[in-house]
N, C-alpha and C. Protein backbone atom coordinates (compact mmCIF):
# COMPACT_ATOMS: atom_id res chain seq x y z
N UNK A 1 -23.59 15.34 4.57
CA UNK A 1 -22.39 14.73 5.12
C UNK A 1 -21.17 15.44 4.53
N UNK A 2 -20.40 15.66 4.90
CA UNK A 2 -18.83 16.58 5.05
C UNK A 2 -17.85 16.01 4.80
N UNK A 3 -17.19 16.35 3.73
CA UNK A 3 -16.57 14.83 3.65
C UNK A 3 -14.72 16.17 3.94
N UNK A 4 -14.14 15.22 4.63
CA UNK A 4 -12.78 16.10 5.53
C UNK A 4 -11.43 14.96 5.04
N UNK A 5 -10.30 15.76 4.93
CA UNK A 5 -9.10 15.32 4.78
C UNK A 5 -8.27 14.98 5.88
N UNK A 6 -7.81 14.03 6.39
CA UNK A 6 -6.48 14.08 7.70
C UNK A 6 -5.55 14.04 7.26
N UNK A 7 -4.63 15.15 7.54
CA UNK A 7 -3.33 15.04 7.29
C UNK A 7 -2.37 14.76 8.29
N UNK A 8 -1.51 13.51 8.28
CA UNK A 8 -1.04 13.46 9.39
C UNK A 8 0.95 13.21 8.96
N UNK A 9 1.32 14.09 10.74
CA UNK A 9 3.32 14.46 9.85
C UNK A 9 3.62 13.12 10.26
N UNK A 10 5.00 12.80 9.84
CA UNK A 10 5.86 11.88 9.90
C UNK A 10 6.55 11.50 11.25
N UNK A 11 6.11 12.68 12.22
CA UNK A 11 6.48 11.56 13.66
C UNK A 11 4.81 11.00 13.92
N UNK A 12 3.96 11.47 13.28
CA UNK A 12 2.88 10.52 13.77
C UNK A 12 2.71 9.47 13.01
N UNK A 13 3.74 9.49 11.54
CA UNK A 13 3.63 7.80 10.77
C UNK A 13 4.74 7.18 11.79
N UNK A 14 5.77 7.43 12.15
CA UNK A 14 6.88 6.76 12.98
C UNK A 14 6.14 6.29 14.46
N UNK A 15 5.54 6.91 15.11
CA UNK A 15 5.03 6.28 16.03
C UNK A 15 3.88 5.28 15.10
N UNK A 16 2.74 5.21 14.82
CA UNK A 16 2.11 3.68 14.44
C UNK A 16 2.85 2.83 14.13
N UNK A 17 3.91 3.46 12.99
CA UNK A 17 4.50 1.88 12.46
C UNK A 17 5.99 1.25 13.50
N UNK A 18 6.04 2.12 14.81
CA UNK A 18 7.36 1.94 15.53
C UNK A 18 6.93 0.44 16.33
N UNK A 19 8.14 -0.31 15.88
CA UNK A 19 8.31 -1.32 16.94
C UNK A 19 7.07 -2.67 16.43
N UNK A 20 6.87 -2.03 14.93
CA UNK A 20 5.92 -3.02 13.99
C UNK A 20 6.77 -3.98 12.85
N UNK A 21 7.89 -3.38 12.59
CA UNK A 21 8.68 -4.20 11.29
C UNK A 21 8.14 -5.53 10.32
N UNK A 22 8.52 -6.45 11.96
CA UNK A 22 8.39 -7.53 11.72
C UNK A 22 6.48 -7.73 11.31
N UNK A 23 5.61 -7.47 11.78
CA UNK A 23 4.54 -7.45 11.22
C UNK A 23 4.27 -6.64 9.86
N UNK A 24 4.82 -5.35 9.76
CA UNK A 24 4.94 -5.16 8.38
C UNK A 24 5.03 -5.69 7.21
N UNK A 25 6.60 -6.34 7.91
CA UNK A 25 6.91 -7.13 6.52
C UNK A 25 6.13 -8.08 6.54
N UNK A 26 5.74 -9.15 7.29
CA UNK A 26 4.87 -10.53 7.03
C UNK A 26 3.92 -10.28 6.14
N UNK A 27 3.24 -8.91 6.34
CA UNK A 27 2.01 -8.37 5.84
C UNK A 27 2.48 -8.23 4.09
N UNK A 28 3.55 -7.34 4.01
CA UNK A 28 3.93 -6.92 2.50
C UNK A 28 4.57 -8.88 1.86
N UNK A 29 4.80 -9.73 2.74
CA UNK A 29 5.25 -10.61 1.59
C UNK A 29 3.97 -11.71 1.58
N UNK A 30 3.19 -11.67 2.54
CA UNK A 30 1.80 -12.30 2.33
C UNK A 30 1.44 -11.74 1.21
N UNK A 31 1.00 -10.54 1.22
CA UNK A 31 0.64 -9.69 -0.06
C UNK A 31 1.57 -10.11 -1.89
N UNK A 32 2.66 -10.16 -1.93
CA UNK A 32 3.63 -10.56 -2.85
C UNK A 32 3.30 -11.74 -3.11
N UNK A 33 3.20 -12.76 -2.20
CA UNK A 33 2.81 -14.13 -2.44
C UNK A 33 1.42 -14.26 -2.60
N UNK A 34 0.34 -13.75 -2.33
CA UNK A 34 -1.13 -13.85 -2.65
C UNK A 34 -1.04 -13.09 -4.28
N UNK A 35 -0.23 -12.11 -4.52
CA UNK A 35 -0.80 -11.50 -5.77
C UNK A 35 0.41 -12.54 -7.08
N UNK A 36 1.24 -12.95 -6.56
CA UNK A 36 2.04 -13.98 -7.35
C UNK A 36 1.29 -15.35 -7.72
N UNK A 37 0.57 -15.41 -6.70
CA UNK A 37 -0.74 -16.27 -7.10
C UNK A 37 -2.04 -16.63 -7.88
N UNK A 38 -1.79 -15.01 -7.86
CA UNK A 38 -3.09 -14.69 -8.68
C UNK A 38 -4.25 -14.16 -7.81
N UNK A 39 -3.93 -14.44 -6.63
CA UNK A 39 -5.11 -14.61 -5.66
C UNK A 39 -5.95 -12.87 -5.31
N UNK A 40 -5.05 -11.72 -6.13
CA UNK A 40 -5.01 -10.24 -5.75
C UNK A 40 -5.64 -9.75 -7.51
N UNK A 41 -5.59 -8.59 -7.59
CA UNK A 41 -6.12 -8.02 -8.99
C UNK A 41 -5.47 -6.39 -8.39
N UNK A 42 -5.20 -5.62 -9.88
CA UNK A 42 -4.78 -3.93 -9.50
C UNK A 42 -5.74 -4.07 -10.19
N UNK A 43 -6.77 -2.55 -9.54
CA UNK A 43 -7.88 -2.35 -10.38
C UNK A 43 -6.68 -1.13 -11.49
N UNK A 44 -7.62 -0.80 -12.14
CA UNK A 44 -7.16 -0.02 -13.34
C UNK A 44 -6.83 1.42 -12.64
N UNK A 45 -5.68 2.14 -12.85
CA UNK A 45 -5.46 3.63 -12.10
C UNK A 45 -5.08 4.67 -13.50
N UNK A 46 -5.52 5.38 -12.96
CA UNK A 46 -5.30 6.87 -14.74
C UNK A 46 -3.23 7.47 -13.91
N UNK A 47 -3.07 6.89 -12.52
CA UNK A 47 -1.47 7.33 -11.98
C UNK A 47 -1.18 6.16 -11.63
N UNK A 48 -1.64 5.06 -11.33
CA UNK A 48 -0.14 4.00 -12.01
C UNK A 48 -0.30 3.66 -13.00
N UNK A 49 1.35 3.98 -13.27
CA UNK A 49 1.84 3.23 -14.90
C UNK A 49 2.99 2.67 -14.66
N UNK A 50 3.33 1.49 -15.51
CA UNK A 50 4.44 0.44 -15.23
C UNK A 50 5.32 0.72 -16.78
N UNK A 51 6.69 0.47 -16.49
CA UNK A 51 7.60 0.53 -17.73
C UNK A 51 6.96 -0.29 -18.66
N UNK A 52 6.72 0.73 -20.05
CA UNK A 52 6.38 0.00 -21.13
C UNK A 52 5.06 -0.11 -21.21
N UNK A 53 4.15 0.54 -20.61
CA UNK A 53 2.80 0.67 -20.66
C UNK A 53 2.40 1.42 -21.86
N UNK A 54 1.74 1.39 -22.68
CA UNK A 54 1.51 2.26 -23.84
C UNK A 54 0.11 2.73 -23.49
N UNK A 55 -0.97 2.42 -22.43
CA UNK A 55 -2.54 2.53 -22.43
C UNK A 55 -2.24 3.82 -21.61
C-alpha cells in the first residue's frame, strides 16, 4: 500500500469552506464548549507548546 500526500492551493480551501461561516463557527464553539467541559482531551504533541510549558 502507497501511502501519497494531497496538496491542495488556497482557491481550493476557499471554495469548500465558501458560503460555510456560519457552520464553521457553530462547529469551532461546540468544540470550545465541549473541551471547556472537559468533554475533549489534546493528546500529547513533540509541536504544540503553550506559554510556559517547560516539558
Amino acid at each position: 500500500m502507497s501511502k501519497s500526500i494531497l496538496v491542495i492551493g488556497a482557491e481550493q480551501v476557499k471554495k469548500a469552506l465558501e458560503k460555510k461561516e456560519k457552520e464553521i463557527m457553530d462547529i469551532v464553539a461546540k468544540t470550545y464548549i465541549s473541551h471547556n467541559e472537559s468533554l475533549t482531551s489534546l493528546p500529547h504533541s513533540i509541536f504544540l507548546r503553550f506559554p510556559n510549558d517547560n516539558t
